[in-house]
PDB file of N, CA and C in Angstrom:
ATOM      1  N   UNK A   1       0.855  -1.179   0.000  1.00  0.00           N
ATOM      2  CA  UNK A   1       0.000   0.000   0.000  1.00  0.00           C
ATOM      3  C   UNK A   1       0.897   1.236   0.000  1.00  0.00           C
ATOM      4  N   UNK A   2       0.661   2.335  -0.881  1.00  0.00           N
ATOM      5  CA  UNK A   2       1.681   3.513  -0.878  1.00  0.00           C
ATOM      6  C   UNK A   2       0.712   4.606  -0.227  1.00  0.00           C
ATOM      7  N   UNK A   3       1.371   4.853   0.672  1.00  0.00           N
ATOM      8  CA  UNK A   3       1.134   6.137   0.993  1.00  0.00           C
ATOM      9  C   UNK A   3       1.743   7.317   0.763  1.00  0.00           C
ATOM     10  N   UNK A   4       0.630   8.519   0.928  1.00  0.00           N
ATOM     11  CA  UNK A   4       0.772   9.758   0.314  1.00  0.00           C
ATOM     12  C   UNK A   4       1.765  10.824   1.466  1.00  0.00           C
ATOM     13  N   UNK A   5       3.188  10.806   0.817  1.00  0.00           N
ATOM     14  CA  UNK A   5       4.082  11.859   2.043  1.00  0.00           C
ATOM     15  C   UNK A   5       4.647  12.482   1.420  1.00  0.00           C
ATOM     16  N   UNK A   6       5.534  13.339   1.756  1.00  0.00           N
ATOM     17  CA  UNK A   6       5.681  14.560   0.818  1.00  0.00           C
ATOM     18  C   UNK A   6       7.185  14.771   2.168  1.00  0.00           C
ATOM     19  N   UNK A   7       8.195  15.219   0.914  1.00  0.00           N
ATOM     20  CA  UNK A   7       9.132  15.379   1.854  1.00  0.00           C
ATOM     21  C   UNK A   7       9.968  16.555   1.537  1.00  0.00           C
ATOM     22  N   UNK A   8      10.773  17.436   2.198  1.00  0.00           N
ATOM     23  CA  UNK A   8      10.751  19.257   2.357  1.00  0.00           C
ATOM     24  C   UNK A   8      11.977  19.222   2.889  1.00  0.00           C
ATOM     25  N   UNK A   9      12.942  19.529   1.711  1.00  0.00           N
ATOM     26  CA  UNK A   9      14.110  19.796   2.781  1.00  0.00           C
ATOM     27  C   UNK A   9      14.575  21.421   2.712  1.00  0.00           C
ATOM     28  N   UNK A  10      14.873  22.103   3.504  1.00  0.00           N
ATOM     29  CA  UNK A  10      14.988  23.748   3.152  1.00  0.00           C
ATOM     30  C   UNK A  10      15.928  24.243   3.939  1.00  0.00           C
ATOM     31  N   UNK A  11      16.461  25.301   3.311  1.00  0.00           N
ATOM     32  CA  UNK A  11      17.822  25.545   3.688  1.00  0.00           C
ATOM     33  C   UNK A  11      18.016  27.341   4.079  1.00  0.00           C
ATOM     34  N   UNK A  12      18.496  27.688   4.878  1.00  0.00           N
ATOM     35  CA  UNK A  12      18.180  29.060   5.191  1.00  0.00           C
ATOM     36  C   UNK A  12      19.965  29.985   5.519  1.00  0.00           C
ATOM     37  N   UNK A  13      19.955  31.046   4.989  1.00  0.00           N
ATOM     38  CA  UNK A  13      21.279  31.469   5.446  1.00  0.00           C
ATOM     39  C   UNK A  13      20.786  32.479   7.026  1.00  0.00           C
ATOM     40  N   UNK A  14      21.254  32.881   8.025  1.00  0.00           N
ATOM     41  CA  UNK A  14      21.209  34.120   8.629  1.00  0.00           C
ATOM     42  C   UNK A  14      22.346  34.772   8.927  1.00  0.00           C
ATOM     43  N   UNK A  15      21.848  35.707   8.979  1.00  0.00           N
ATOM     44  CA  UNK A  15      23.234  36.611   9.337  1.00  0.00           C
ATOM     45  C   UNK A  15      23.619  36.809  10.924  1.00  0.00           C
ATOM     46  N   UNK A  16      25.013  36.563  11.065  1.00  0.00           N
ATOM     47  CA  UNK A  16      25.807  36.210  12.019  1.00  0.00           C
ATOM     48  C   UNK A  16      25.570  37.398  13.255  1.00  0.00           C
ATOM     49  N   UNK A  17      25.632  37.406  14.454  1.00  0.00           N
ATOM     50  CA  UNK A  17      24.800  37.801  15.798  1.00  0.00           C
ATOM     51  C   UNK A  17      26.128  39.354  15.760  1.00  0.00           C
ATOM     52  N   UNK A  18      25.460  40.092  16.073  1.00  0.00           N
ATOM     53  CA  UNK A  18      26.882  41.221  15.754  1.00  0.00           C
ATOM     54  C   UNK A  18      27.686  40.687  17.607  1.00  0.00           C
ATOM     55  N   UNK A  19      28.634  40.702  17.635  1.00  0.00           N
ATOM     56  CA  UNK A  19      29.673  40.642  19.235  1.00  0.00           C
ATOM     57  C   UNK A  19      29.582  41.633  19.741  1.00  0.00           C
ATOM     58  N   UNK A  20      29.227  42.166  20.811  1.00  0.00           N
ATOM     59  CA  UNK A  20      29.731  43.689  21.710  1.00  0.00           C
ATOM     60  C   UNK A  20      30.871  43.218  22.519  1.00  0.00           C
ATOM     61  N   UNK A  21      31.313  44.495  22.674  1.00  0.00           N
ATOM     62  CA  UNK A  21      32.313  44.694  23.038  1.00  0.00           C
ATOM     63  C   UNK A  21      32.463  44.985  24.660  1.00  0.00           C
ATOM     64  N   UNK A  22      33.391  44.174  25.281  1.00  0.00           N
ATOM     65  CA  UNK A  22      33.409  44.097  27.087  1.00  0.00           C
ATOM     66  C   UNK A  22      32.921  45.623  27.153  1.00  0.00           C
ATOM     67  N   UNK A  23      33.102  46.777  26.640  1.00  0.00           N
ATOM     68  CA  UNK A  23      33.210  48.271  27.305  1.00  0.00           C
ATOM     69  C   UNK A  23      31.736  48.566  26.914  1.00  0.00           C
ATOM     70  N   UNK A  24      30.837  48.265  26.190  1.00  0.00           N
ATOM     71  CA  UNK A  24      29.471  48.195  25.496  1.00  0.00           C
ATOM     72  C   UNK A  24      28.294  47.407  26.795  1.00  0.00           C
ATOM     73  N   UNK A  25      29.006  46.660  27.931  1.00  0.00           N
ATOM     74  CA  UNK A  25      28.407  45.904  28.678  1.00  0.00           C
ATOM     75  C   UNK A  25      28.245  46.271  29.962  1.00  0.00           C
ATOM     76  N   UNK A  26      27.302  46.394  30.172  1.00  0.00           N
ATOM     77  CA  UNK A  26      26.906  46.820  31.473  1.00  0.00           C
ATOM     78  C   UNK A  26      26.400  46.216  32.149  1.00  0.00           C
ATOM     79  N   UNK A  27      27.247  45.034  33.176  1.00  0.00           N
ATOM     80  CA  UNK A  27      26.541  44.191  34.209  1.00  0.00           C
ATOM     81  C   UNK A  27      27.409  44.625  35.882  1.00  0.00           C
ATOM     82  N   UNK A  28      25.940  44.129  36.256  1.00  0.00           N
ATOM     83  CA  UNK A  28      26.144  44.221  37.721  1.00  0.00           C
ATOM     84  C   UNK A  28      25.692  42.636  38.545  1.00  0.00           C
ATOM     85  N   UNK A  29      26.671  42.398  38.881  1.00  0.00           N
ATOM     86  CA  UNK A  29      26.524  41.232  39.775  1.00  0.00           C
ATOM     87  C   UNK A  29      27.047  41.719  41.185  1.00  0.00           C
ATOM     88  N   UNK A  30      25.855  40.579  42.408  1.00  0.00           N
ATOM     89  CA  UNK A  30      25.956  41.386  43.325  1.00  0.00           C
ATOM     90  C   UNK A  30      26.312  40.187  44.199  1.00  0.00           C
ATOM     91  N   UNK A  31      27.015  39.788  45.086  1.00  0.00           N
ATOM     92  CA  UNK A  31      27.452  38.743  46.207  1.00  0.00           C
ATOM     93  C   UNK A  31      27.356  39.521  47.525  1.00  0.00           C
ATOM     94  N   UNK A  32      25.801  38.800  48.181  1.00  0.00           N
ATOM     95  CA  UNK A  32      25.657  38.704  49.426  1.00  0.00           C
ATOM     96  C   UNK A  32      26.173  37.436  50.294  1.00  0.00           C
ATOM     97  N   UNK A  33      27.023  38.430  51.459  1.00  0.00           N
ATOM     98  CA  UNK A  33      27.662  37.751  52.465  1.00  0.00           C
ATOM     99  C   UNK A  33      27.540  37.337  54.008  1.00  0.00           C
ATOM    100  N   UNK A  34      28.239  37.253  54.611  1.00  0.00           N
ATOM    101  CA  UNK A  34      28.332  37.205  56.109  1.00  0.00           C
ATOM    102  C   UNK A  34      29.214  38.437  56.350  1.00  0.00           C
ATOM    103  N   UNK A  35      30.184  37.688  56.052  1.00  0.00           N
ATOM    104  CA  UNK A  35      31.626  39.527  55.946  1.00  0.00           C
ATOM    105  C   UNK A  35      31.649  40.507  55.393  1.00  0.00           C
ATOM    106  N   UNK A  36      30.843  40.710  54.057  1.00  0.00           N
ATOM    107  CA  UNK A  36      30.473  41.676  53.754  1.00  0.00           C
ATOM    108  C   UNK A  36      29.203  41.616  53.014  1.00  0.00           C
ATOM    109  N   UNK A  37      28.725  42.571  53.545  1.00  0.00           N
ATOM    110  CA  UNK A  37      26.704  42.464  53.147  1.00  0.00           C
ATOM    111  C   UNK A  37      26.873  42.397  51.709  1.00  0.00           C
ATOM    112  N   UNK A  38      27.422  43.061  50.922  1.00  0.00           N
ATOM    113  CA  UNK A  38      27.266  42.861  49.157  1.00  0.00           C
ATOM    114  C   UNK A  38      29.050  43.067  49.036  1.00  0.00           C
ATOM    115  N   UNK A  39      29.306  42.549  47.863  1.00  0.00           N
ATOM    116  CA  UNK A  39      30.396  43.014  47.164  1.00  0.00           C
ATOM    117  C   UNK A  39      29.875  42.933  45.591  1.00  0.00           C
ATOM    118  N   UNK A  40      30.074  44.450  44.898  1.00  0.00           N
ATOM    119  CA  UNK A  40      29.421  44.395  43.684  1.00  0.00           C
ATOM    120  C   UNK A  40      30.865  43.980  42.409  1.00  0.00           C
ATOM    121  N   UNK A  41      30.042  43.578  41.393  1.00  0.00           N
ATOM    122  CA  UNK A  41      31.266  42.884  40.237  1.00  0.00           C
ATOM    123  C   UNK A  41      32.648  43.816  39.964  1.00  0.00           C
ATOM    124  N   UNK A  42      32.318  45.355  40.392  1.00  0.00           N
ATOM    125  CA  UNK A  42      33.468  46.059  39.976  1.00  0.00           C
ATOM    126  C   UNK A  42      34.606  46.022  41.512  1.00  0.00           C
ATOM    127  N   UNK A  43      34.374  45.480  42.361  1.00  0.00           N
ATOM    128  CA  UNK A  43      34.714  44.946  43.656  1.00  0.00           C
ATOM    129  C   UNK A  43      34.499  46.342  44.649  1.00  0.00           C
ATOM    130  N   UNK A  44      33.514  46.538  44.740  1.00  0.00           N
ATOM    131  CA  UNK A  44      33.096  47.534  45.447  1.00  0.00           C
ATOM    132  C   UNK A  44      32.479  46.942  46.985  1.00  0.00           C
ATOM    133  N   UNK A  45      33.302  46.675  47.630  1.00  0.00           N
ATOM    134  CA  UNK A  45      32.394  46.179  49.458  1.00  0.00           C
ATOM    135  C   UNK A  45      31.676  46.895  50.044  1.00  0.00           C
ATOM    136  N   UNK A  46      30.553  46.300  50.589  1.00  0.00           N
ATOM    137  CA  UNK A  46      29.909  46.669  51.813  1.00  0.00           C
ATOM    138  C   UNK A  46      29.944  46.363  53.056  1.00  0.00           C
ATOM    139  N   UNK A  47      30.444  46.546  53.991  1.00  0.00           N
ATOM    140  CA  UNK A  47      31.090  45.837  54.912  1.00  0.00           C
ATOM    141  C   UNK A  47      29.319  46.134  55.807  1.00  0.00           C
ATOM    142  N   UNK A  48      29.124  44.839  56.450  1.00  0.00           N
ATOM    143  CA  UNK A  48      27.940  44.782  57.350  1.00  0.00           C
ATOM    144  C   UNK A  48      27.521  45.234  58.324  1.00  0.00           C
ATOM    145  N   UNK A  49      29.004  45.807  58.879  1.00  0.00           N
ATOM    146  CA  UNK A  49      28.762  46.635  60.328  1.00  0.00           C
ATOM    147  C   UNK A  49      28.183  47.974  59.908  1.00  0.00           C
ATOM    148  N   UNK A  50      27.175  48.458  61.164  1.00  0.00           N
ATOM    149  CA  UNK A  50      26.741  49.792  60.792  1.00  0.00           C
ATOM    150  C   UNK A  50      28.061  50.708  60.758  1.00  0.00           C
ATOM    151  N   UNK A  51      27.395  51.806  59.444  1.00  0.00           N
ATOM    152  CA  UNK A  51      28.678  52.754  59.058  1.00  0.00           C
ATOM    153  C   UNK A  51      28.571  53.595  60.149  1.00  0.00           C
ATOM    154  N   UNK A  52      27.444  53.925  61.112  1.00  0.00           N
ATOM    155  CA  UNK A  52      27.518  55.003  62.210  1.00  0.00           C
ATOM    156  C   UNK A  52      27.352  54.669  63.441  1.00  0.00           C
ATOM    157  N   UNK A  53      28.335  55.078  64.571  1.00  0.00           N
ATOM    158  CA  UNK A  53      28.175  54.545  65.673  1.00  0.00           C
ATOM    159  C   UNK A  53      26.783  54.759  66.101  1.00  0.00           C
ATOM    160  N   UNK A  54      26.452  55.911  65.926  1.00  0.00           N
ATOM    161  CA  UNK A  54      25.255  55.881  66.856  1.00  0.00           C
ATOM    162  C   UNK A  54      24.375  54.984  66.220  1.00  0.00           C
ATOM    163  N   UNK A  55      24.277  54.109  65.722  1.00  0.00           N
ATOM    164  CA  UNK A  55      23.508  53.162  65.189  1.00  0.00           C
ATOM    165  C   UNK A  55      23.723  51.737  65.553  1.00  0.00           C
ATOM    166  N   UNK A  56      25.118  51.519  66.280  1.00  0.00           N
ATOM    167  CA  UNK A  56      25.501  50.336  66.641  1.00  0.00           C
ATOM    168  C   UNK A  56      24.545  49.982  67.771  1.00  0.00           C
ATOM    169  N   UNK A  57      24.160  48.199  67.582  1.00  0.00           N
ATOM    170  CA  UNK A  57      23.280  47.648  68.562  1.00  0.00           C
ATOM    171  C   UNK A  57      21.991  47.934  68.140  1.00  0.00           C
ATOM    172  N   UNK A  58      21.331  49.163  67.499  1.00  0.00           N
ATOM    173  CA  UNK A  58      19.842  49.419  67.441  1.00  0.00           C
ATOM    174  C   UNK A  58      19.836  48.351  66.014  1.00  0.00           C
ATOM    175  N   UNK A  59      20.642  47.988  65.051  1.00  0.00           N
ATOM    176  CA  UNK A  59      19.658  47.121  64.137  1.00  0.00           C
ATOM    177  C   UNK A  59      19.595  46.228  64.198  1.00  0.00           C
TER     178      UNK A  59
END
């Protein structure tokens, strides 16, 4: 018995993804700690202790 199939092969070009460039990128990654509450990707710390005495103990 023949059956009715039909077969499609197709072929496509695209054009290639443009690259940016590291200085074009703007990310921020952020690492929360114990020792220091954040350290951001450009290595910027936050150290966890309050920055003002008069604040020590109240948080």
């Amino acid at each position: 018995e023949k059956k009715n199939r039909i077969f499609i092969m197709v072929q496509v070009n695209l054009p290639d993804k443009e690259v940016m460039k590291k200085e074009d990128v703007k990310v921020l990654g952020i690492d929360r700690g114990v020792k220091n509450i954040a350290v951001l990707s450009d290595n910027t710390f936050f150290n966890s202790k309050p920055q003002n005495p008069h604040f020590d103990g109240k948080i």
